[in-house]
N, C-alpha and C. Protein backbone atom coordinates (compact mmCIF):
# COMPACT_ATOMS: atom_id res chain seq x y z
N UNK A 1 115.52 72.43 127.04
CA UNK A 1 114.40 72.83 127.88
C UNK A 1 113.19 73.15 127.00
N UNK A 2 113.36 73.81 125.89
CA UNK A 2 112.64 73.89 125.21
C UNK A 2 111.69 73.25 124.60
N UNK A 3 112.32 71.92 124.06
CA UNK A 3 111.65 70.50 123.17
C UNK A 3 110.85 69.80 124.79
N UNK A 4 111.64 70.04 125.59
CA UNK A 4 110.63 69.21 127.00
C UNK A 4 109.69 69.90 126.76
N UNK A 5 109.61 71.43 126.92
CA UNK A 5 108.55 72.32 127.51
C UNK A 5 107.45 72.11 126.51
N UNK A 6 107.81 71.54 125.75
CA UNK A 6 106.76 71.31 124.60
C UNK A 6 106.68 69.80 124.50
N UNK A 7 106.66 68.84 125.37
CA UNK A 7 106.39 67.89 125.50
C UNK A 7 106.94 66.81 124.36
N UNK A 8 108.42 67.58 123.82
CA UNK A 8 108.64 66.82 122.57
C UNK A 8 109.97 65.89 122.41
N UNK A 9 110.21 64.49 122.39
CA UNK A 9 111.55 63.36 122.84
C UNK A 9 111.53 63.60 121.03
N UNK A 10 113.21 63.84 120.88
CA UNK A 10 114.16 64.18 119.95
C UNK A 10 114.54 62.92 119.59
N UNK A 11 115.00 62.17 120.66
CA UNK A 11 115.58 60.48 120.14
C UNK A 11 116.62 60.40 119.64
N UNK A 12 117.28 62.00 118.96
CA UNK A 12 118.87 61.66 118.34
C UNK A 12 119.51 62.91 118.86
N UNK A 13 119.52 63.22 120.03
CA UNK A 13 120.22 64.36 120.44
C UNK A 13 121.33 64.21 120.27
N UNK A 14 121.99 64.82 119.65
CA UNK A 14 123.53 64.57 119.45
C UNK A 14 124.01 65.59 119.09
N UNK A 15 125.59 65.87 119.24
CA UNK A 15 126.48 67.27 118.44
C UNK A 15 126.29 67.36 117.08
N UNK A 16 125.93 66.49 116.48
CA UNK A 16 125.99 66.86 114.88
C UNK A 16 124.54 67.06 114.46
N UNK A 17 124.03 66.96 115.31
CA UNK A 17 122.70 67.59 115.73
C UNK A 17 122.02 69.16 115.80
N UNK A 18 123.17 69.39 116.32
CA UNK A 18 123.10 70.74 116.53
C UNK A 18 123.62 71.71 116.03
N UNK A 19 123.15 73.10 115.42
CA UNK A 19 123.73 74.02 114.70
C UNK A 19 123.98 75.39 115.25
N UNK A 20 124.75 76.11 114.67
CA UNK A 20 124.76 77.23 115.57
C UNK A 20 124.24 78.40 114.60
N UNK A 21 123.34 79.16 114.87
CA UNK A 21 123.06 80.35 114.42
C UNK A 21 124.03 81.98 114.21
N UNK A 22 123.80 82.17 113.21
CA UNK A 22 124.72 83.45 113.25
C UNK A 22 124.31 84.30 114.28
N UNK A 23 123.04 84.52 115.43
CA UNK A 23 123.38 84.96 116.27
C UNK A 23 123.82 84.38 117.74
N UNK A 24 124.74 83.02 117.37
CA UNK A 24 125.26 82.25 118.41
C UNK A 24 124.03 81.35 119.35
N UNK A 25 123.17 81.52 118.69
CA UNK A 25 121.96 80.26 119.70
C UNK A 25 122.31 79.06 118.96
N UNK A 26 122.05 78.03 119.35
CA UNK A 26 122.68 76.38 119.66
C UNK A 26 120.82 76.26 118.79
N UNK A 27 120.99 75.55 117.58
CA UNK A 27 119.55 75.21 117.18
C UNK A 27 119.61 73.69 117.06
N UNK A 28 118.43 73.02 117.52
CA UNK A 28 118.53 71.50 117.61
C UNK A 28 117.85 71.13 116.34
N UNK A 29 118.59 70.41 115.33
CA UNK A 29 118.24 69.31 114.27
C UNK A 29 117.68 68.25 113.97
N UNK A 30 117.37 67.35 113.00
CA UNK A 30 118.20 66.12 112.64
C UNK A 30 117.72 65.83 110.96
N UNK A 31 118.87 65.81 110.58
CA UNK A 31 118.73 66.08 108.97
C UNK A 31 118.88 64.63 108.68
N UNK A 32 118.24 64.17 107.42
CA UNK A 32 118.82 62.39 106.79
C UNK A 32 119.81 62.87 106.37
N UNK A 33 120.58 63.79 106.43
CA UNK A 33 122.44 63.53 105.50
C UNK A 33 123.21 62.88 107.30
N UNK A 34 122.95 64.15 108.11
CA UNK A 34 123.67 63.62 109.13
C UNK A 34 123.81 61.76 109.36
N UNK A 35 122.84 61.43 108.98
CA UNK A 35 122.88 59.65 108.84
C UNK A 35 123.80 59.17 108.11
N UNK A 36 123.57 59.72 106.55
CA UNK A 36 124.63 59.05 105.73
C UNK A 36 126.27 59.36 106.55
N UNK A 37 126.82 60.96 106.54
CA UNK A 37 127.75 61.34 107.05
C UNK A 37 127.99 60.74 108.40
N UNK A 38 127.33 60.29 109.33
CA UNK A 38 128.00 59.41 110.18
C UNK A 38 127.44 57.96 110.59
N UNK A 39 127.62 57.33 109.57
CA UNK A 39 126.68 55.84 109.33
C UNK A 39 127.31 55.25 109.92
N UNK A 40 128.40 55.17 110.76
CA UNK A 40 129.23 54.69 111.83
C UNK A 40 129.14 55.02 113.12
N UNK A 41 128.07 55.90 113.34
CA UNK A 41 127.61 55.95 114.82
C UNK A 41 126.26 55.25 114.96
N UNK A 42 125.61 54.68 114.41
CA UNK A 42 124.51 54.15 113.91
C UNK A 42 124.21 52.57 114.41
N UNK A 43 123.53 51.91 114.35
CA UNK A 43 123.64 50.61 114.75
C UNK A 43 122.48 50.29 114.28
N UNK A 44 122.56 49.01 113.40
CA UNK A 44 121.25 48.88 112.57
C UNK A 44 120.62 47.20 113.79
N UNK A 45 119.33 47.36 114.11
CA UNK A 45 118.70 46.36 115.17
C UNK A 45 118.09 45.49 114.42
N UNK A 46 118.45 44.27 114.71
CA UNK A 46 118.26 43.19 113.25
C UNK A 46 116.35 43.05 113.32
N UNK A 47 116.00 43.42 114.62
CA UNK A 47 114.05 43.69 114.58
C UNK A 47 113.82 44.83 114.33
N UNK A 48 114.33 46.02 113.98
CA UNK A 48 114.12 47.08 113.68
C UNK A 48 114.42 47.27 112.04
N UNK A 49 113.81 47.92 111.58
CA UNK A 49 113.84 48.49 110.00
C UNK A 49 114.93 49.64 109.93
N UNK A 50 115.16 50.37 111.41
CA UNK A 50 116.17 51.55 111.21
C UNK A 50 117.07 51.58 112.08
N UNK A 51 117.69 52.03 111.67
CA UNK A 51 119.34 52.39 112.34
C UNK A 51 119.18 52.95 113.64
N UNK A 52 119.87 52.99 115.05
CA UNK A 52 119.66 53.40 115.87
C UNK A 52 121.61 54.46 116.66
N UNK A 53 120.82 55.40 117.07
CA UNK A 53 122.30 56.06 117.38
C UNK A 53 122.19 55.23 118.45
N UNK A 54 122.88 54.42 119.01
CA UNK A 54 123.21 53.16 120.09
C UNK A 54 124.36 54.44 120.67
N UNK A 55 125.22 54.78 120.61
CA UNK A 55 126.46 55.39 120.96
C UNK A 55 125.72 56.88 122.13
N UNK A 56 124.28 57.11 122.17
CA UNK A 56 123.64 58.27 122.56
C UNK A 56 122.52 57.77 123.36
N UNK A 57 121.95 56.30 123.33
CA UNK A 57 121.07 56.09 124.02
C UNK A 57 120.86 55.19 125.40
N UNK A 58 119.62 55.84 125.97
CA UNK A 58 119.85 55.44 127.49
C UNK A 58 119.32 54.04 127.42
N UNK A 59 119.70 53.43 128.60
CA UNK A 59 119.60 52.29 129.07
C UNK A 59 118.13 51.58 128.47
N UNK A 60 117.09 52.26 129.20
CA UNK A 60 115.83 52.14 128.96
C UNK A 60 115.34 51.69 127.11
N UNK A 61 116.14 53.05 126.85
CA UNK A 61 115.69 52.66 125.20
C UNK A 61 116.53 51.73 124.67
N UNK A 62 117.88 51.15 124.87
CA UNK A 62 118.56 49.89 124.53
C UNK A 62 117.73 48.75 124.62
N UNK A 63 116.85 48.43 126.09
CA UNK A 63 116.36 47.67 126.48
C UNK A 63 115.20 47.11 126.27
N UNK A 64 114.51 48.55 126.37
CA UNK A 64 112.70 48.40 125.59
C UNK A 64 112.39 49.33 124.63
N UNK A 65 113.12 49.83 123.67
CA UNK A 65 112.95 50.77 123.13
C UNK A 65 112.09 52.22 123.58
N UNK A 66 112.17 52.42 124.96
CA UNK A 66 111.23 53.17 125.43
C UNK A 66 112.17 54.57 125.51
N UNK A 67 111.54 55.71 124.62
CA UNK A 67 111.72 56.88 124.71
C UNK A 67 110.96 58.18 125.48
N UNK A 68 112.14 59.48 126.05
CA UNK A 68 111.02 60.41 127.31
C UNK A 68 112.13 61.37 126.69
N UNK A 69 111.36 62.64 127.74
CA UNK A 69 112.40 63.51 127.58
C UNK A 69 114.13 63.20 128.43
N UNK A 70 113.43 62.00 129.40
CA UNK A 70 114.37 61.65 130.43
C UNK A 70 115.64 60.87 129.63
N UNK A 71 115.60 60.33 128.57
CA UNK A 71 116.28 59.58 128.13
C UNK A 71 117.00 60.65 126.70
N UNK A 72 116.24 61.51 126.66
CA UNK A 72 116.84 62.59 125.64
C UNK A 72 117.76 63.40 127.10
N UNK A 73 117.26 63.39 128.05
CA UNK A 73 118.52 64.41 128.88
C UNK A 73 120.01 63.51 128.79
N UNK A 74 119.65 61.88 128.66
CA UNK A 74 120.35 61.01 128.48
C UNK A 74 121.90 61.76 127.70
N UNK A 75 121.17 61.31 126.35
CA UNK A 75 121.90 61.96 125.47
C UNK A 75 122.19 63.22 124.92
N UNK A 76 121.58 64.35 126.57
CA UNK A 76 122.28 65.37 126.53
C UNK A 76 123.62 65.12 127.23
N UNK A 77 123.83 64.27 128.09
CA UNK A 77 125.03 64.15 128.85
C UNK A 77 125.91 63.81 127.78
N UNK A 78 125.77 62.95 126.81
CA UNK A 78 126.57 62.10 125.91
C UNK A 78 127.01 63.63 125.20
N UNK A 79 126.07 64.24 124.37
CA UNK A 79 126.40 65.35 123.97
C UNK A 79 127.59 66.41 124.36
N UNK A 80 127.12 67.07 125.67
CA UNK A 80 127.82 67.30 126.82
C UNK A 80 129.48 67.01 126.99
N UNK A 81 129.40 65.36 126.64
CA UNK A 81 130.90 64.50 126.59
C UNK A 81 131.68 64.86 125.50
N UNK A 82 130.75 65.10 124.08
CA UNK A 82 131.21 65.21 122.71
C UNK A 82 131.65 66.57 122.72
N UNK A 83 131.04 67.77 123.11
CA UNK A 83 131.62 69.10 123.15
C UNK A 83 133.07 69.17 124.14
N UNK A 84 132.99 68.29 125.15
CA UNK A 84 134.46 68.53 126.11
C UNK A 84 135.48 67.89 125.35
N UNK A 85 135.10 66.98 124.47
CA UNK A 85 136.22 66.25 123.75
C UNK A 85 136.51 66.72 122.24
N UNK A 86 135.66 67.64 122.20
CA UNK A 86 136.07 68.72 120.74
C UNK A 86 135.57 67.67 120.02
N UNK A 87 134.13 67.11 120.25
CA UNK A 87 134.17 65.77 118.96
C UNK A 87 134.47 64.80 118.96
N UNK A 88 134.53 64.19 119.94
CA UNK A 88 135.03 62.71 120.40
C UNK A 88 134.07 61.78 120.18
N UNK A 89 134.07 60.73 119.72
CA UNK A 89 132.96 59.41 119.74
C UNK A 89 132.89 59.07 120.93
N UNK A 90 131.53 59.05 121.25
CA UNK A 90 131.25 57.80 122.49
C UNK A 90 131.49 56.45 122.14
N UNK A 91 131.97 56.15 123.41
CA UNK A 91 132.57 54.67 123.28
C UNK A 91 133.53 54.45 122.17
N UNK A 92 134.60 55.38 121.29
CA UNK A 92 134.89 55.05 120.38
C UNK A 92 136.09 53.96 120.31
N UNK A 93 136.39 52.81 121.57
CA UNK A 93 137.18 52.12 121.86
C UNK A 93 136.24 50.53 121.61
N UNK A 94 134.95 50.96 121.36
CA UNK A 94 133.92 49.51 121.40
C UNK A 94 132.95 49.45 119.92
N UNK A 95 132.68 48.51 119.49
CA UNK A 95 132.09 48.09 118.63
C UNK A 95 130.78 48.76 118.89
N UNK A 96 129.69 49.15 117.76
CA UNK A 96 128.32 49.31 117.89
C UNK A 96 127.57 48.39 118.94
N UNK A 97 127.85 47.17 118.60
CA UNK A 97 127.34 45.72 119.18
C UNK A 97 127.50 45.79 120.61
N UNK A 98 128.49 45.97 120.76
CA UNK A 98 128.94 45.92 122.78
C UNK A 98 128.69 46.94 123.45
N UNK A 99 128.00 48.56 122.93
CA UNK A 99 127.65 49.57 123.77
C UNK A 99 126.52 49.14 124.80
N UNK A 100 126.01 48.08 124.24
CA UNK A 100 124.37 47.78 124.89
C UNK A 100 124.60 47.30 126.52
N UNK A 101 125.65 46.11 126.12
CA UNK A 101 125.79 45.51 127.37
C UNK A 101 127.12 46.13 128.32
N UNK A 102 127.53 47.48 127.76
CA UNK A 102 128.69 48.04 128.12
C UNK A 102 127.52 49.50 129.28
N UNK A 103 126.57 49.61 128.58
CA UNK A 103 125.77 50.59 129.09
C UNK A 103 124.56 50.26 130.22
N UNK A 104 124.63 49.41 129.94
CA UNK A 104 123.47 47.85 130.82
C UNK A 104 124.54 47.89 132.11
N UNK A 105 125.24 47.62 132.15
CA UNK A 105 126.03 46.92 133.10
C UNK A 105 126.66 48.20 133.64
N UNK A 106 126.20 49.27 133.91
CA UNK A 106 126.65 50.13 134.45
C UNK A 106 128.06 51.18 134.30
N UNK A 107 128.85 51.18 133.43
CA UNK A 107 129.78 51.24 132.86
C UNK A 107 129.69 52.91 131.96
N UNK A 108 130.37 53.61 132.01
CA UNK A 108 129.78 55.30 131.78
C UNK A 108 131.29 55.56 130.77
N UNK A 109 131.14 56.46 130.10
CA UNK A 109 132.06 57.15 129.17
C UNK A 109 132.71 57.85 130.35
N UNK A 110 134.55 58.11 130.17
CA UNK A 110 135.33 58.57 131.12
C UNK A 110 135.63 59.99 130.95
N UNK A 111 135.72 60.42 132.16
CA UNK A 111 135.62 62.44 132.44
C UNK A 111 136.86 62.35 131.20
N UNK A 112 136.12 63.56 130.49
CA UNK A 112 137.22 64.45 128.96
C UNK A 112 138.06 64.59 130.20
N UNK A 113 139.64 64.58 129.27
CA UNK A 113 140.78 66.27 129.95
C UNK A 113 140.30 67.37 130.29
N UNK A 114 140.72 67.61 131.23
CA UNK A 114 140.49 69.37 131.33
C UNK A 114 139.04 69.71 131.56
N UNK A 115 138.22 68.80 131.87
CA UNK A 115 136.68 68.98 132.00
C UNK A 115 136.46 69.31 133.60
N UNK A 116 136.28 70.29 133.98
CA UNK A 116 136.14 70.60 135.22
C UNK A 116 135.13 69.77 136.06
N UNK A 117 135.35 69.09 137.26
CA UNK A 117 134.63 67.76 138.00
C UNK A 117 132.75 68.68 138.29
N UNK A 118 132.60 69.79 138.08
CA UNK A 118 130.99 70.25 138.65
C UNK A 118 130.81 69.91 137.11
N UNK A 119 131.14 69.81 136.04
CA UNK A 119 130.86 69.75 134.57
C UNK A 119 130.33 68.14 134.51
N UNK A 120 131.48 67.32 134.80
CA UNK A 120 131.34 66.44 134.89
C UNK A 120 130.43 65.32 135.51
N UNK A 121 130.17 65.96 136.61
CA UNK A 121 129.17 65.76 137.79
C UNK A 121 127.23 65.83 136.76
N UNK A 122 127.65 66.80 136.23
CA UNK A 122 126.32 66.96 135.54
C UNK A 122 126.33 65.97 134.64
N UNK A 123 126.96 65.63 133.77
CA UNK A 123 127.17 64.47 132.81
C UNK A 123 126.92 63.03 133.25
N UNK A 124 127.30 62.99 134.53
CA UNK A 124 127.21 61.54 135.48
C UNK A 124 125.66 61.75 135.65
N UNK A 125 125.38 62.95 135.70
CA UNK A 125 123.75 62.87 136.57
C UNK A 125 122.44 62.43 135.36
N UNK A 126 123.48 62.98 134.04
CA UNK A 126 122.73 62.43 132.96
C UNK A 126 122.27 61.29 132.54
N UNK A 127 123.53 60.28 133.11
CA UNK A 127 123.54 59.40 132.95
C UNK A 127 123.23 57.92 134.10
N UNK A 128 122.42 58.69 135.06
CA UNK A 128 121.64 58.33 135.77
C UNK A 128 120.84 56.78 135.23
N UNK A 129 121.31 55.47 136.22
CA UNK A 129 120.76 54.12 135.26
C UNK A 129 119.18 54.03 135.60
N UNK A 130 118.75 55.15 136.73
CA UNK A 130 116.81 54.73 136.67
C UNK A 130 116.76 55.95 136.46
N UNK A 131 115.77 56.85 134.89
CA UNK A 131 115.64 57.83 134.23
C UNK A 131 114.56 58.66 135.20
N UNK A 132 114.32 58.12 136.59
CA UNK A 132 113.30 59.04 137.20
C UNK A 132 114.47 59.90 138.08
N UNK A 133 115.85 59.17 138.35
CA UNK A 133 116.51 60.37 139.08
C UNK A 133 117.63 61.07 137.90
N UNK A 134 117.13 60.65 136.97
CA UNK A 134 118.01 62.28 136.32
C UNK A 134 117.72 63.57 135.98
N UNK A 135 118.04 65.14 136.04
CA UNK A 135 117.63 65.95 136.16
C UNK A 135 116.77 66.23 134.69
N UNK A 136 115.42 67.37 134.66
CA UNK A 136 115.41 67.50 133.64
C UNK A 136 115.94 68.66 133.02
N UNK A 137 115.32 69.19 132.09
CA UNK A 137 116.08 70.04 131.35
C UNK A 137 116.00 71.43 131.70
N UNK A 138 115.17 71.79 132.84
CA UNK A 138 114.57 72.71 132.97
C UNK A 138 116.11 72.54 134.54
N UNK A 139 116.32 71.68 135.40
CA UNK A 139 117.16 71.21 135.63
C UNK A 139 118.59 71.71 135.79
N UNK A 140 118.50 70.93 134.27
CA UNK A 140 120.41 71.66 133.67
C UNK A 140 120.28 72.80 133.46
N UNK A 141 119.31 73.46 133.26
CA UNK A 141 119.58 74.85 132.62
C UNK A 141 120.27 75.90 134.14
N UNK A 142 119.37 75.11 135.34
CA UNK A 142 119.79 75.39 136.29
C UNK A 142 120.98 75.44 136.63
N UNK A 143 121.48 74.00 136.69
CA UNK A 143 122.50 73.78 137.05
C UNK A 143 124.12 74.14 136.06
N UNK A 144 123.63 74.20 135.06
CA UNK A 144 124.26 75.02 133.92
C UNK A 144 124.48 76.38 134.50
N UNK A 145 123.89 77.06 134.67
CA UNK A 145 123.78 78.26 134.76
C UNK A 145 124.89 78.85 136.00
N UNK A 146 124.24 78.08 137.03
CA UNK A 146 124.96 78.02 138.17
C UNK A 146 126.63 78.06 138.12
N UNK A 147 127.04 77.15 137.11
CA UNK A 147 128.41 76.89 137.26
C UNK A 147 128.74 78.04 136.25
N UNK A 148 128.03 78.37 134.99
CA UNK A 148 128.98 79.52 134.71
C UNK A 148 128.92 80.79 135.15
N UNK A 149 127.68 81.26 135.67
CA UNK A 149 127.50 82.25 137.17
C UNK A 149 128.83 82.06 137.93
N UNK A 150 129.41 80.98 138.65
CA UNK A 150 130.26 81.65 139.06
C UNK A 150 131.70 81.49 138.47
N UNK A 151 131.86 80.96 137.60
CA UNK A 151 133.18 81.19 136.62
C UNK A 151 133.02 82.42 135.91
N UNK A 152 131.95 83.35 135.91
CA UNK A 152 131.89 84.28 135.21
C UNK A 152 132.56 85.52 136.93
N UNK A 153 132.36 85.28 137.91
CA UNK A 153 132.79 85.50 138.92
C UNK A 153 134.23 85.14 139.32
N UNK A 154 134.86 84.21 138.83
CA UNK A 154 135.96 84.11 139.24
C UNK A 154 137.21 84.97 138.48
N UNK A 155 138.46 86.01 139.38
CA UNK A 155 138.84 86.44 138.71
C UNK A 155 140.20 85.96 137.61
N UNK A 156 139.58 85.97 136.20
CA UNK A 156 140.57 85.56 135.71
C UNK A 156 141.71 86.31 135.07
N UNK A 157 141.49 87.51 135.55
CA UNK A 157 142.99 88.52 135.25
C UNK A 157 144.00 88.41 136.25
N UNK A 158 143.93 87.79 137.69
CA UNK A 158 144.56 87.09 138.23
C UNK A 158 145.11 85.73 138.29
N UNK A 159 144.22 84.78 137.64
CA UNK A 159 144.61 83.86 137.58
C UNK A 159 145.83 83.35 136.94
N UNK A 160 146.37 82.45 137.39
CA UNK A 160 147.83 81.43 136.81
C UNK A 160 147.41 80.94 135.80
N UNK A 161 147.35 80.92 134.57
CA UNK A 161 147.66 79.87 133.99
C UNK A 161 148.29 79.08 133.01
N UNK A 162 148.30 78.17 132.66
CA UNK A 162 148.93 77.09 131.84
C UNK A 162 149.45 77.64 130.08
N UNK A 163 150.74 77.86 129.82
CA UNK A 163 151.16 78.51 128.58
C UNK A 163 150.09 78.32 127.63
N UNK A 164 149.36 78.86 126.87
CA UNK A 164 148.93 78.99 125.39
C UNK A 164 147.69 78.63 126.24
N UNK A 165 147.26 78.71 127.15
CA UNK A 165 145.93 78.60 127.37
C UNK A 165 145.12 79.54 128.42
N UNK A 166 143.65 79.42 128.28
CA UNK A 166 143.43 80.45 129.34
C UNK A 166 142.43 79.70 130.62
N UNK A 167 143.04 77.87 130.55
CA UNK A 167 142.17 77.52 132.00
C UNK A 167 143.35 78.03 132.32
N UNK A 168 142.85 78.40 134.10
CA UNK A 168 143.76 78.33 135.29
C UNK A 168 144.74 77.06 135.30
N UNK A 169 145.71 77.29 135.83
CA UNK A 169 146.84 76.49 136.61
C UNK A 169 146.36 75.48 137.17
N UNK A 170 145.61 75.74 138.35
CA UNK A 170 145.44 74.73 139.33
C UNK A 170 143.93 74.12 139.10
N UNK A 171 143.40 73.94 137.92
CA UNK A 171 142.09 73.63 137.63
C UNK A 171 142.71 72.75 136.44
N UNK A 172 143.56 73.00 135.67
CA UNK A 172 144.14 72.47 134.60
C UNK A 172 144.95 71.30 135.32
N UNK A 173 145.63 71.49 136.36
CA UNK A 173 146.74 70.57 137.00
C UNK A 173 145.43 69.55 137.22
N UNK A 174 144.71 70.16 138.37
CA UNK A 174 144.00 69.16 139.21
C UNK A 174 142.88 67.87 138.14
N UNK A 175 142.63 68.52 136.74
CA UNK A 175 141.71 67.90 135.97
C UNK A 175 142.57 66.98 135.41
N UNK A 176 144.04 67.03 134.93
CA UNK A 176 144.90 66.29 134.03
C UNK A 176 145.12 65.28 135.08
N UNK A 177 145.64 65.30 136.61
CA UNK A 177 145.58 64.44 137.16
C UNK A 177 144.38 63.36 137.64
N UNK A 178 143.03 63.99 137.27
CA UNK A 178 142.25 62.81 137.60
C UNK A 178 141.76 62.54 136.37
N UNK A 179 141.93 62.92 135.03
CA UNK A 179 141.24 62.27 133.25
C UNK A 179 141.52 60.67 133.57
N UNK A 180 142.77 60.50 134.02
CA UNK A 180 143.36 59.29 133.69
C UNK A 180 142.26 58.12 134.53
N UNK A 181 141.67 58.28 135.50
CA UNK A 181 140.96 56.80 136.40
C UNK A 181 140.08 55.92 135.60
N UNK A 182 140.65 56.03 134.12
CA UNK A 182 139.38 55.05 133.72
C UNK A 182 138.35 54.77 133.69
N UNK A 183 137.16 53.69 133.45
CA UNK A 183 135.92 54.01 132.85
C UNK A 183 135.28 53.62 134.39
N UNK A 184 134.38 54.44 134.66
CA UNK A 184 133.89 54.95 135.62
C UNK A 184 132.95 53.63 135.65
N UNK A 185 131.83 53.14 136.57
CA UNK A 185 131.06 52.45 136.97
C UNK A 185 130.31 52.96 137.81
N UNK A 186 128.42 52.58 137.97
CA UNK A 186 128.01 53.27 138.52
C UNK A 186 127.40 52.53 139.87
N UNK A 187 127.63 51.48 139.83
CA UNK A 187 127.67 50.51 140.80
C UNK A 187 128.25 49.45 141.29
């Protein structure tokens, strides 16, 4: 919300992007080591002089290289995906080369385990294929907020749950049974 409010597109929003402060605030980056250290999320554009995080970017900028804050909320969703998966690569089942027409064609990274469906829901909205209906950041913060407002409400000294862990039972059941439906489509 911040980099919007200041009218400013990041272009590499990503988890390794981001640092955490010793007093726990989330600070947004982008260092040239993070490049070298993951030169495999990268995709070098044979008309371009530089490498592109392809694995983080929206449709729009695949297509016309056109960057907004709308296409950085983009690859807040991707982000978003990388924290539920403790670090997971996008797309890490596809070549650099095939994200383009894997992301073109409507085709979305599949709900993490255990990612609760209002979580998820936000991630889909990120990934919105015309960048005028995805939320902005001012937005998520909303809608962020909202969902842990009321998980901060729900009681969890009652709750059931699952050995060695502290989701609920029936939030844990209900998420493990739908991870599995495969790669989502948005049309």
């Amino acid at each position: 919300e911040y980099l919007e409010s200041r009218r400013f597109v990041h272009r590499d929003l990503a988890a390794r992007n981001c640092m955490v402060s010793s007093s726990k605030e989330i600070k947004i980056g982008d260092f040239g080591l993070s490049r070298d250290i993951y030169s495999d999320t990268y995709y070098m554009d044979e008309t371009l002089s530089r490498p592109l995080p392809i694995r983080w970017m929206a449709p729009e900028s695949l297509l016309y290289g056109k960057y907004s804050s709308m296409s950085d909320v983009w690859s807040f969703g991707v982000l978003m995906w990388e924290v539920h998966t403790r670090g997971g690569t996008p797309y890490a089942d596809l070549e650099s080369r095939e994200i383009k027409s894997y992301v073109i064609n409507g085709r979305r990274l599949e709900k993490p385990p255990l990612t609760h469906d209002d979580v998820y829901a936000i991630m889909w909205y990120c990934w919105e294929n015309d960048s005028h209906f995805r939320p902005t950041f001012k937005d998520l913060v909303e809608m962020i907020g909202a969902i842990l407002n009321e998980a901060a409400l729900q009681p969890f000294a009652k709750a059931q749950t699952t050995p060695g862990s502290s989701i609920p039972l029936q939030q844990s059941t209900q998420s493990a049974n739908k991870a599995n439906k495969g790669t989502k489509s948005s049309g």
